[in-house]
C-alpha atoms as a PDB file:
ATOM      1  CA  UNK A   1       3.526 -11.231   2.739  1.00  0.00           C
ATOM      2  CA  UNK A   2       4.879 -12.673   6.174  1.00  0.00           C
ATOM      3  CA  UNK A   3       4.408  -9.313   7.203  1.00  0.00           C
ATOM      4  CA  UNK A   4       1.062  -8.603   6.012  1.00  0.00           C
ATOM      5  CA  UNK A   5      -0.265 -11.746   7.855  1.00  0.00           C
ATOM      6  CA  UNK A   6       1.819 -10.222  11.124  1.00  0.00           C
ATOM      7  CA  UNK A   7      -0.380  -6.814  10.610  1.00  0.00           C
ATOM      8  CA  UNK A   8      -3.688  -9.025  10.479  1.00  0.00           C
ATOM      9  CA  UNK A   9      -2.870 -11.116  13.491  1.00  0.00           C
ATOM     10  CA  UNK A  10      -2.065  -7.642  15.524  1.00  0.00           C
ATOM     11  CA  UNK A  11      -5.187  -6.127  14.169  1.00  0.00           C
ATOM     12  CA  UNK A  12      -7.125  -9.099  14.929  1.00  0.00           C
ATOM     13  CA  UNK A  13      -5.637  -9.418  18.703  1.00  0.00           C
ATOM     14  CA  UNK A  14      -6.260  -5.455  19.465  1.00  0.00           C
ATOM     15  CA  UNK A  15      -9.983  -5.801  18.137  1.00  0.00           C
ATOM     16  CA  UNK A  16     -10.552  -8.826  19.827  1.00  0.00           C
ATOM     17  CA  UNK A  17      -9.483  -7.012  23.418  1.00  0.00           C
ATOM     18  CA  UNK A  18     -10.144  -3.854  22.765  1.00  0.00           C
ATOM     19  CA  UNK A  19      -6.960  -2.137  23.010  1.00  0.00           C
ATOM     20  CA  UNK A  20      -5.595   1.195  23.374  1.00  0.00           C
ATOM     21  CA  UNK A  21      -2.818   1.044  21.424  1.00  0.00           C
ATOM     22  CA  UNK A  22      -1.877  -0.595  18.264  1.00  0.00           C
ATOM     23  CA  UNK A  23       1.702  -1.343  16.848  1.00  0.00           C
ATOM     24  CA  UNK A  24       2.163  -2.198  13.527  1.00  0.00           C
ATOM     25  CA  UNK A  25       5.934  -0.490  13.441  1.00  0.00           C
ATOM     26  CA  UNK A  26       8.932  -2.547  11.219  1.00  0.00           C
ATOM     27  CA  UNK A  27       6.752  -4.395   8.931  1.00  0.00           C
ATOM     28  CA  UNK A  28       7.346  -2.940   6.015  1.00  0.00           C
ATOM     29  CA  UNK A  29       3.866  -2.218   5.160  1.00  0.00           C
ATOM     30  CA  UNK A  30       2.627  -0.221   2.024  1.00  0.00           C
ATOM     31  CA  UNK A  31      -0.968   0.014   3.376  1.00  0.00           C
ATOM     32  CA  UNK A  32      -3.227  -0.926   5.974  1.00  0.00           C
ATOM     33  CA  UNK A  33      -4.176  -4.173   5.100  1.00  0.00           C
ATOM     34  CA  UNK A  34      -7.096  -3.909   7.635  1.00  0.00           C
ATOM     35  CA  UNK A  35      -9.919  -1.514   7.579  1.00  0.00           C
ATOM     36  CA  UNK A  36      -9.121   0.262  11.416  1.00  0.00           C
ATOM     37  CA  UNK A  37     -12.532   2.684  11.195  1.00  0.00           C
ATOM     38  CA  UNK A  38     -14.515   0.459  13.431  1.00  0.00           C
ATOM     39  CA  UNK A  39     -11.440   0.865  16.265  1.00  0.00           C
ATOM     40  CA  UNK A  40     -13.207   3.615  18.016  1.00  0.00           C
ATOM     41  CA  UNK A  41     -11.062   2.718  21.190  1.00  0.00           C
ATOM     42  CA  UNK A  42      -7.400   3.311  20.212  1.00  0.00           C
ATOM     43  CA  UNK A  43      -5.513   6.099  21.705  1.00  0.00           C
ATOM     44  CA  UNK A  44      -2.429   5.299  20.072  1.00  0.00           C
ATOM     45  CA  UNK A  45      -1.019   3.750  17.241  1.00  0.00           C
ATOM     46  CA  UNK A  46       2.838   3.222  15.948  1.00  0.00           C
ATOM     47  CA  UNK A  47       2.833   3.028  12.451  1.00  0.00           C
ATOM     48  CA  UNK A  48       6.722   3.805  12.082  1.00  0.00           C
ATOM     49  CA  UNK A  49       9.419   2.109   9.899  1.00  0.00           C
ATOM     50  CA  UNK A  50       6.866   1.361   7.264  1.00  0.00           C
ATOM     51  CA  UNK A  51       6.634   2.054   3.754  1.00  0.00           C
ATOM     52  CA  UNK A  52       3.720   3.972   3.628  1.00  0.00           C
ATOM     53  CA  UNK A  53       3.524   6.496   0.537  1.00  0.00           C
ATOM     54  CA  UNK A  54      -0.559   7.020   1.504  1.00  0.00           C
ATOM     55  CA  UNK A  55      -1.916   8.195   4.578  1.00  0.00           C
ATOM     56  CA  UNK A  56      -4.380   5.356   6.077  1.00  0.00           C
ATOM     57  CA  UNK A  57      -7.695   7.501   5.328  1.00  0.00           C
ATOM     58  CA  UNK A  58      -9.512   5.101   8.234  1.00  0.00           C
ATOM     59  CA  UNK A  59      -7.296   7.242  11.054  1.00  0.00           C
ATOM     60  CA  UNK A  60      -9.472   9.844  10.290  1.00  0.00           C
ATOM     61  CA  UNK A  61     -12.166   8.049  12.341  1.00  0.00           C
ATOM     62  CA  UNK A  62     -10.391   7.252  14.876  1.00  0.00           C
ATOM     63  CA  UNK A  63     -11.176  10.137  17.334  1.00  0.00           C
ATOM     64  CA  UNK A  64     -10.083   9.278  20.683  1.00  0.00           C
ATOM     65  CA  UNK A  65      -6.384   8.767  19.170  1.00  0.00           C
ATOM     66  CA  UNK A  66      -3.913  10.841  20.805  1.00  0.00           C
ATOM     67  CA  UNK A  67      -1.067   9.882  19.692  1.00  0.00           C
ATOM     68  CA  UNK A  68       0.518   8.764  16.545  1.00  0.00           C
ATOM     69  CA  UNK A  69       3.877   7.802  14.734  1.00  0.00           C
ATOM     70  CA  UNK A  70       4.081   7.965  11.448  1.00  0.00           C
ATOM     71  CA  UNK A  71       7.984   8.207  11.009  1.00  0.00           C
ATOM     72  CA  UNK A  72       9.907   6.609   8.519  1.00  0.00           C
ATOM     73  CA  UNK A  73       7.617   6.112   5.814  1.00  0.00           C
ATOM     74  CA  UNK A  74       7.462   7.367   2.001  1.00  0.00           C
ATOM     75  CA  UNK A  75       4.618   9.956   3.099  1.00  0.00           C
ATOM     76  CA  UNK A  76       3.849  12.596   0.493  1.00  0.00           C
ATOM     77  CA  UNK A  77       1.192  14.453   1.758  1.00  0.00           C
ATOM     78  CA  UNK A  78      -0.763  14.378   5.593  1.00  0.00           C
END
């Protein structure tokens, strides 16, 4: 849950500014726990070290994003 609340607070910070890049790598996370649609902005985001088993289906919105790292998860299917 610490971790969860981590995610939030890094979500939070990279809305608030605006960011380019997002990292939400190490924190054991099973899902998103933030809907990232509305993050038109981000060009990158580190998602690595997680333990994602379901691709985040708000990425898919995210169309200036050039790069992405979704190593080290449970991934089944991209």
């Amino acid at each position: 849950m610490k971790n969860e609340k981590v995610a939030i607070e890094r979500i939070a910070l990279a809305k608030k500014n605006r960011s380019s890049s997002l990292d939400l790598s190490g924190l054991g996370l099973t899902n998103i726990p933030v809907d990232l649609s509305d993050m038109i902005y981000l060009r990158d985001i580190n998602l690595s070290n997680n333990k994602l088993i379901v691709f985040p289906d708000d990425i898919k919105y995210l169309h200036n994003l050039y790069y992405l790292d979704i190593s080290h998860n449970y991934l089944r299917d991209v």
